[in-house]
C-alpha atoms as a PDB file:
ATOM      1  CA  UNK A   1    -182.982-203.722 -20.371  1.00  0.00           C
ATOM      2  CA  UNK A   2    -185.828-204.011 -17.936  1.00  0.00           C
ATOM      3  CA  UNK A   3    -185.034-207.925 -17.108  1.00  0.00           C
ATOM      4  CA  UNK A   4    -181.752-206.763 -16.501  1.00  0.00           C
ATOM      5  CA  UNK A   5    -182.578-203.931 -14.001  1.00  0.00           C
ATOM      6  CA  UNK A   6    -185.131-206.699 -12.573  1.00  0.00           C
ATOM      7  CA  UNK A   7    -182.099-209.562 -12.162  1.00  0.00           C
ATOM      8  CA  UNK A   8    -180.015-206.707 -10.860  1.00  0.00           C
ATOM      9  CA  UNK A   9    -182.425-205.763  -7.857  1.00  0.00           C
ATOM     10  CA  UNK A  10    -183.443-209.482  -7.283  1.00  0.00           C
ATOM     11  CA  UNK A  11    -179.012-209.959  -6.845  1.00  0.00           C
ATOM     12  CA  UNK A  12    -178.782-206.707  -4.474  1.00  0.00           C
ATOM     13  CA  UNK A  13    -182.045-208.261  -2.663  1.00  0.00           C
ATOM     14  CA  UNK A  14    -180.346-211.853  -2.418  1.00  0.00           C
ATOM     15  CA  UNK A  15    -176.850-210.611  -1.542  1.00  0.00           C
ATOM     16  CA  UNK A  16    -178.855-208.247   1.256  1.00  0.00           C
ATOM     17  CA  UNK A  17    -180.092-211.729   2.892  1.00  0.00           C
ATOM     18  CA  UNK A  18    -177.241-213.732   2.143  1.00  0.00           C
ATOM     19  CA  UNK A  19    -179.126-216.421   0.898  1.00  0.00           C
ATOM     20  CA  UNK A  20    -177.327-216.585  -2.474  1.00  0.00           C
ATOM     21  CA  UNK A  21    -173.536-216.857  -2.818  1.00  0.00           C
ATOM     22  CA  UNK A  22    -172.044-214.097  -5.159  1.00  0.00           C
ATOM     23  CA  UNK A  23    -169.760-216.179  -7.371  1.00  0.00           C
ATOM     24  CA  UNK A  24    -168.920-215.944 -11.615  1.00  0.00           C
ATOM     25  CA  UNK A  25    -170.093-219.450 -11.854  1.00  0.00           C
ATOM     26  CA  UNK A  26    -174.124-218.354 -10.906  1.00  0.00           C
ATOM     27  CA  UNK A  27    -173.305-215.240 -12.980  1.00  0.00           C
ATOM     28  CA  UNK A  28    -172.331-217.037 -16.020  1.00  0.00           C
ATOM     29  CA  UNK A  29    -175.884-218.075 -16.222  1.00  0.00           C
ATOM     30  CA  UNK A  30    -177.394-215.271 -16.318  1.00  0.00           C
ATOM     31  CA  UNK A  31    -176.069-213.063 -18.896  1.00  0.00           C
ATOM     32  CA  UNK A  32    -173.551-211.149 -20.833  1.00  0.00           C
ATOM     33  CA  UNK A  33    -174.253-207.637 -19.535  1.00  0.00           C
ATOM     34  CA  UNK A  34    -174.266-209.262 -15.242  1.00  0.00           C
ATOM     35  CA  UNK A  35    -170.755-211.393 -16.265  1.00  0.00           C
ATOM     36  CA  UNK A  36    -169.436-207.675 -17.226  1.00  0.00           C
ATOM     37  CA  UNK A  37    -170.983-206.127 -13.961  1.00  0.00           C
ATOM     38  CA  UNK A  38    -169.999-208.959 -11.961  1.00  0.00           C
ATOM     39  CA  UNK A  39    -165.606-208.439 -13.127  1.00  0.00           C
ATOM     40  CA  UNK A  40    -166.123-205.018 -13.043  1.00  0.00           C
ATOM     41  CA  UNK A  41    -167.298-205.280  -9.015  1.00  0.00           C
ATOM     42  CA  UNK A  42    -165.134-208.727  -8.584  1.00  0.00           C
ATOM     43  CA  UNK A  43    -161.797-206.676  -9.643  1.00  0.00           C
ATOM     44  CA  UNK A  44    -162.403-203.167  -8.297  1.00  0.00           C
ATOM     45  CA  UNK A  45    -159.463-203.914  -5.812  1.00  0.00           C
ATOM     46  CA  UNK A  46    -157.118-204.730  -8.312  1.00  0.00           C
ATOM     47  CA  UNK A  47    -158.274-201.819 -11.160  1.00  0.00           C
ATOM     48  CA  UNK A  48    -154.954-199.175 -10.804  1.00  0.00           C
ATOM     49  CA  UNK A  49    -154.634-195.953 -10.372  1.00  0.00           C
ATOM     50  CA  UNK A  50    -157.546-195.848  -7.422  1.00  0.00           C
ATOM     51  CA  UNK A  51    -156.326-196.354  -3.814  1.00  0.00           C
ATOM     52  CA  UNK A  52    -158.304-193.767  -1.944  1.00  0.00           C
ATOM     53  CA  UNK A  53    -161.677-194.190  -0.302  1.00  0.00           C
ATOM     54  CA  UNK A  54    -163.391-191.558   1.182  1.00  0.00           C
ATOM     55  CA  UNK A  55    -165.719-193.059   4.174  1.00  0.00           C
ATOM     56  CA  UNK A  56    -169.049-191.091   4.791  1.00  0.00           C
ATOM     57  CA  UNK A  57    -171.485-191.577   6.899  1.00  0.00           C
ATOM     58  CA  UNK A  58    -174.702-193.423   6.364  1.00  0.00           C
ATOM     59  CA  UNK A  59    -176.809-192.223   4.227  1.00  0.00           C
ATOM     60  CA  UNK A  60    -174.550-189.134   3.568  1.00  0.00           C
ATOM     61  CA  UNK A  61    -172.583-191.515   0.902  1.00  0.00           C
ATOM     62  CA  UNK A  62    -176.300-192.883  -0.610  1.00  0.00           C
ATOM     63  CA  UNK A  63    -177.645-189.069  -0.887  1.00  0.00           C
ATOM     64  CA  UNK A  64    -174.572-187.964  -3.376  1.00  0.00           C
ATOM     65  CA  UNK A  65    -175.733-191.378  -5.241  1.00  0.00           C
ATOM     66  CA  UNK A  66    -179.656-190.358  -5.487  1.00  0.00           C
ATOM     67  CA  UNK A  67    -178.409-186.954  -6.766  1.00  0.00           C
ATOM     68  CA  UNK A  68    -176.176-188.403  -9.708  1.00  0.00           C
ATOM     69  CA  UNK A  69    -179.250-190.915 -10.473  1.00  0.00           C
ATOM     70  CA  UNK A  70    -181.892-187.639  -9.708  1.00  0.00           C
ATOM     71  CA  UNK A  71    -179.796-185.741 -12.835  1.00  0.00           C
ATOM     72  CA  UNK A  72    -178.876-188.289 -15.486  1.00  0.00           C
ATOM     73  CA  UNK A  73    -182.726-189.563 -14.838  1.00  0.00           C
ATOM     74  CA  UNK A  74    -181.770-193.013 -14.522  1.00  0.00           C
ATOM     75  CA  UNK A  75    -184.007-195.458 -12.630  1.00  0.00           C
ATOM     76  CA  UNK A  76    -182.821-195.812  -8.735  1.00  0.00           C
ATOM     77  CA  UNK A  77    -181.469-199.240  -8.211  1.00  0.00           C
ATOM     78  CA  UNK A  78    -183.272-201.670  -5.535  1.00  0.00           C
ATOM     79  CA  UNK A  79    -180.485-200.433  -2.936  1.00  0.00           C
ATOM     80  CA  UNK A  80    -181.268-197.214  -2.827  1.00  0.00           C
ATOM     81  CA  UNK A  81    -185.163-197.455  -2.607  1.00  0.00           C
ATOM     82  CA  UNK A  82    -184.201-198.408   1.193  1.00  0.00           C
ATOM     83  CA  UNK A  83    -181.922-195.580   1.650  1.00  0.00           C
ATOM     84  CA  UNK A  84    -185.202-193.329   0.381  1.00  0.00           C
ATOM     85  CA  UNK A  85    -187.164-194.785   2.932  1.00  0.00           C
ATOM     86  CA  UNK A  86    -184.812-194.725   5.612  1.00  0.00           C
ATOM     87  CA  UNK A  87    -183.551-190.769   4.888  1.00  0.00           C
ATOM     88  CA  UNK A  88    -188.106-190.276   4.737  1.00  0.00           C
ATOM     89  CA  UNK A  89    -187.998-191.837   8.573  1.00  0.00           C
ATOM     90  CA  UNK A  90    -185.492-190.137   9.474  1.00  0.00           C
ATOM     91  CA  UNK A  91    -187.473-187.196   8.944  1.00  0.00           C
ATOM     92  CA  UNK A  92    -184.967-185.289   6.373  1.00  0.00           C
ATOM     93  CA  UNK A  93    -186.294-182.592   3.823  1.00  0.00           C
ATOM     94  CA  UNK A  94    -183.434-182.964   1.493  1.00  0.00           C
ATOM     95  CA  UNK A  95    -181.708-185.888   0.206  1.00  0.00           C
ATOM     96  CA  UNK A  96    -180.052-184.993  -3.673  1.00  0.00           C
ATOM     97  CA  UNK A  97    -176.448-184.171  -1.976  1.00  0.00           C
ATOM     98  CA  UNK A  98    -174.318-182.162  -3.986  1.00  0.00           C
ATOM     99  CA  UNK A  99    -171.037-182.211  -2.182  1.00  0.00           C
ATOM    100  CA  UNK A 100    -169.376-182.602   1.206  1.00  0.00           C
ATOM    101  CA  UNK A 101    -168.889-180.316   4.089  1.00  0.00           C
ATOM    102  CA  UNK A 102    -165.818-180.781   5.995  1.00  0.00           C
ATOM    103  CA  UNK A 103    -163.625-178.926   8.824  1.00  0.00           C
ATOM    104  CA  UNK A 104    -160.182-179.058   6.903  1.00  0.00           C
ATOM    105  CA  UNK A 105    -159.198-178.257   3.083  1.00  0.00           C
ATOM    106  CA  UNK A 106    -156.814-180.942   2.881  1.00  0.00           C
ATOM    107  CA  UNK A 107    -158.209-183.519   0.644  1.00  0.00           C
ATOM    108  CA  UNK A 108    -157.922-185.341  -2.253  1.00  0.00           C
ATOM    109  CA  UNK A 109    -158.884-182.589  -5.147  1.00  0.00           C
ATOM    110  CA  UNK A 110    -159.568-184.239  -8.830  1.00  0.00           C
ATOM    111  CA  UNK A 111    -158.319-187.800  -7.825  1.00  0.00           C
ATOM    112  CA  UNK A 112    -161.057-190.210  -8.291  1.00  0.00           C
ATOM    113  CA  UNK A 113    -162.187-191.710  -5.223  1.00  0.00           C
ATOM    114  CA  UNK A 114    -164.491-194.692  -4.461  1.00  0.00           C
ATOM    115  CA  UNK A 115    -166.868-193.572  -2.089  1.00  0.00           C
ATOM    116  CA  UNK A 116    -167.342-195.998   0.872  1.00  0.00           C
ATOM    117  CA  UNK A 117    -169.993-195.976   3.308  1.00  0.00           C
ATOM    118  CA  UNK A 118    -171.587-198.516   5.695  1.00  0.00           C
ATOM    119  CA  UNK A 119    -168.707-201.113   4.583  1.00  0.00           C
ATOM    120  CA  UNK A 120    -170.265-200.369   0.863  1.00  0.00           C
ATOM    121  CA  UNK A 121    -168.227-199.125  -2.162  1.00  0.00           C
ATOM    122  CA  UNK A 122    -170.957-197.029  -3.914  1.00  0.00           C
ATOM    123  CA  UNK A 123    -169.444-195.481  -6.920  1.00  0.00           C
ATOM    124  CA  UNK A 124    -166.401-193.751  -7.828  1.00  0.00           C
ATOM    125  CA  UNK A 125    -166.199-189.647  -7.075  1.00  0.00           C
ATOM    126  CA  UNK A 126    -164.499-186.754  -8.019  1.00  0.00           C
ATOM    127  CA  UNK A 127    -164.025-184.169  -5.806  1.00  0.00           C
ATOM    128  CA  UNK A 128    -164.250-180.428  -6.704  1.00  0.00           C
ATOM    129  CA  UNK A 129    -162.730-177.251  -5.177  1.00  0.00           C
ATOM    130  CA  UNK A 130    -164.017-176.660  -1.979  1.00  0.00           C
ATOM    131  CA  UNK A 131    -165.458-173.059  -1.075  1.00  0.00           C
ATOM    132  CA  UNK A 132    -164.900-171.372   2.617  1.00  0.00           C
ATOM    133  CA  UNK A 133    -168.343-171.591   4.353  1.00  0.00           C
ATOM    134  CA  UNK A 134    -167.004-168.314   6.766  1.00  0.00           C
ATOM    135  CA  UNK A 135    -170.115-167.957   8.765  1.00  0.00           C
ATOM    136  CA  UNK A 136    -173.304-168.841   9.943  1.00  0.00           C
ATOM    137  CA  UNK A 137    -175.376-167.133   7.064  1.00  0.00           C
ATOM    138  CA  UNK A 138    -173.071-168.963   4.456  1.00  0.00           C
ATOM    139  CA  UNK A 139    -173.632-172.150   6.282  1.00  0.00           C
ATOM    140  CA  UNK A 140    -177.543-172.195   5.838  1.00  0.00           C
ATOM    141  CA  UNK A 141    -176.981-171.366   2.298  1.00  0.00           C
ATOM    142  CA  UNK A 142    -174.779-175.026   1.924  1.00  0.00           C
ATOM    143  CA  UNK A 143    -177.416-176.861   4.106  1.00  0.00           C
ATOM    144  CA  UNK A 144    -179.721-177.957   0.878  1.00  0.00           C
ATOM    145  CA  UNK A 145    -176.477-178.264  -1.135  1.00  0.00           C
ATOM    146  CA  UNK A 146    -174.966-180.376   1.919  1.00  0.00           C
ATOM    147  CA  UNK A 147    -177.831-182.215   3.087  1.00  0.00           C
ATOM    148  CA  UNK A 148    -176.164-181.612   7.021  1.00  0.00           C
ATOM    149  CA  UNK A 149    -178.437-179.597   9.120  1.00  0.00           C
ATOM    150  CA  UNK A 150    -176.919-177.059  11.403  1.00  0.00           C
ATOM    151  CA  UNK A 151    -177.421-179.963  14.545  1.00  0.00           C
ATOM    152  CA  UNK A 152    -175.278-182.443  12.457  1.00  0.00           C
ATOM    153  CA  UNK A 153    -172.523-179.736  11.872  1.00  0.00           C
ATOM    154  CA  UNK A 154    -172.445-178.632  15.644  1.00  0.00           C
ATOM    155  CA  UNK A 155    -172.020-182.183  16.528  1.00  0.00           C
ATOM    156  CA  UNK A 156    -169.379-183.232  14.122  1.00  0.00           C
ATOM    157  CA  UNK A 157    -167.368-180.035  14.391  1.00  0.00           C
ATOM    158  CA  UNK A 158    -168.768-177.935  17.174  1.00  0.00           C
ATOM    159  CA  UNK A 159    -169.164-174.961  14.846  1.00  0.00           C
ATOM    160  CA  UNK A 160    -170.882-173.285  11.756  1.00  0.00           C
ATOM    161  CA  UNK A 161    -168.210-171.116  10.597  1.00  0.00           C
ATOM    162  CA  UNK A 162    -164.916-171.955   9.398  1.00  0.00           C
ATOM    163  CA  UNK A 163    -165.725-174.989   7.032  1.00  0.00           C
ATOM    164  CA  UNK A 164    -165.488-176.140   3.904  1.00  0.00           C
ATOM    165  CA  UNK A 165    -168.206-177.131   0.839  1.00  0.00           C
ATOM    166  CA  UNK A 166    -166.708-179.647  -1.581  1.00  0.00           C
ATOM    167  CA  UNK A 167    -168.879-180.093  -4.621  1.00  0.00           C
ATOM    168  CA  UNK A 168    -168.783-183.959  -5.514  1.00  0.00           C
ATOM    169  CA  UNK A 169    -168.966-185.657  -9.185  1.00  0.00           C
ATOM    170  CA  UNK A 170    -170.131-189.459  -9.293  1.00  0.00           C
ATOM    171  CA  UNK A 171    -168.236-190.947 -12.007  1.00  0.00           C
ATOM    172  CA  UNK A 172    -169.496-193.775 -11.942  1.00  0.00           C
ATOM    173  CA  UNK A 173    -172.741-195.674  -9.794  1.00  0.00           C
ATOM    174  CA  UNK A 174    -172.255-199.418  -8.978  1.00  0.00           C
ATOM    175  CA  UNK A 175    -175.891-200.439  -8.705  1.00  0.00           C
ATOM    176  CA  UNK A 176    -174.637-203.218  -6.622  1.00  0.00           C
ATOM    177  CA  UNK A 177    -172.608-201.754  -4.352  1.00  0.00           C
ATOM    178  CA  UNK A 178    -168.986-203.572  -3.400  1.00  0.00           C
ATOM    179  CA  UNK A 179    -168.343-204.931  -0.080  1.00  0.00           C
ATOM    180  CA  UNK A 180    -165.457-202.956   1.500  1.00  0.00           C
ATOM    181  CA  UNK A 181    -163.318-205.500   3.657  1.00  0.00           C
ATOM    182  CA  UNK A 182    -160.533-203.688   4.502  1.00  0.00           C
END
């Protein structure tokens, strides 16, 4: 299992610099368990019964990742160790995201999802019912939960009241994400 996780960062890390095509023919060398990870990625725009994306911003989209990996205690996928790093120099406390705050409730309940950010499918999600943040007091209470600060929030929307928390499920990780060239 470890050589796998190992060939699996050292693709991500290649793919990253472009200095190996992604192809089945390399993959068919490798092994049984990357030819099955390699379809599964290859086909994702031709599995049915998925034609939503929902598009988050960077790292917003990594963060609900690192909490799904943070509670099934899986080891975090070369891909993600940047996103640590990056969320660290950013200067954030908080980066296990449990769901999405957003200014509308119209959205796509208990369809799954693949969640897109950065041009990068990262998984597939589920999302939850969303609960009325109503004011500012209920707002700080969703800010761990969210991983948006109240600067983020009066930038996006202009407000701190009259939103809505969506808790997210990851249903499934791909520890390579999928390029998204739509």
């Amino acid at each position: 299992m470890k050589y796998i996780k190992d060939k699996l960062c050292k693709i991500s890390k290649d793919l990253e610099n472009k200095s190996l095509e992604y192809n089945s023919t390399w993959l068919l060398n490798t092994s049984k368990e990357l030819l099955e990870l390699s379809r599964k990625l290859n086909f994702i725009n031709k599995e049915p019964g998925i034609k939503n994306f929902w598009f988050l911003t960077y790292p917003h989209g990594s963060m609900l990742i690192l909490k799904a990996l943070n509670d099934k205690n899986e080891i975090i996928p070369c891909f993600y160790k940047r996103v640590i790093e990056d969320i660290k120099n950013y200067g954030r406390k908080y980066y296990l995201k449990e769901g999405i705050i957003k200014d509308n409730s119209n959205l796509l309940l208990g369809k799954e999802l693949y969640l897109v950010e950065k041009k990068n499918i990262l998984g597939k999600m589920l999302v939850e019912e969303p609960i009325k943040i109503v004011n500012e007091k209920q707002f700080d209470n969703f800010e761990i939960r969210s991983c948006i600060t109240r600067l983020e929030a009066i930038e996006w929307w202009n407000k701190l009241s009259d939103l809505w928390f969506f808790p997210v499920k990851i249903v499934e990780i791909f520890p390579i994400p999928q390029k998204y060239n739509r």
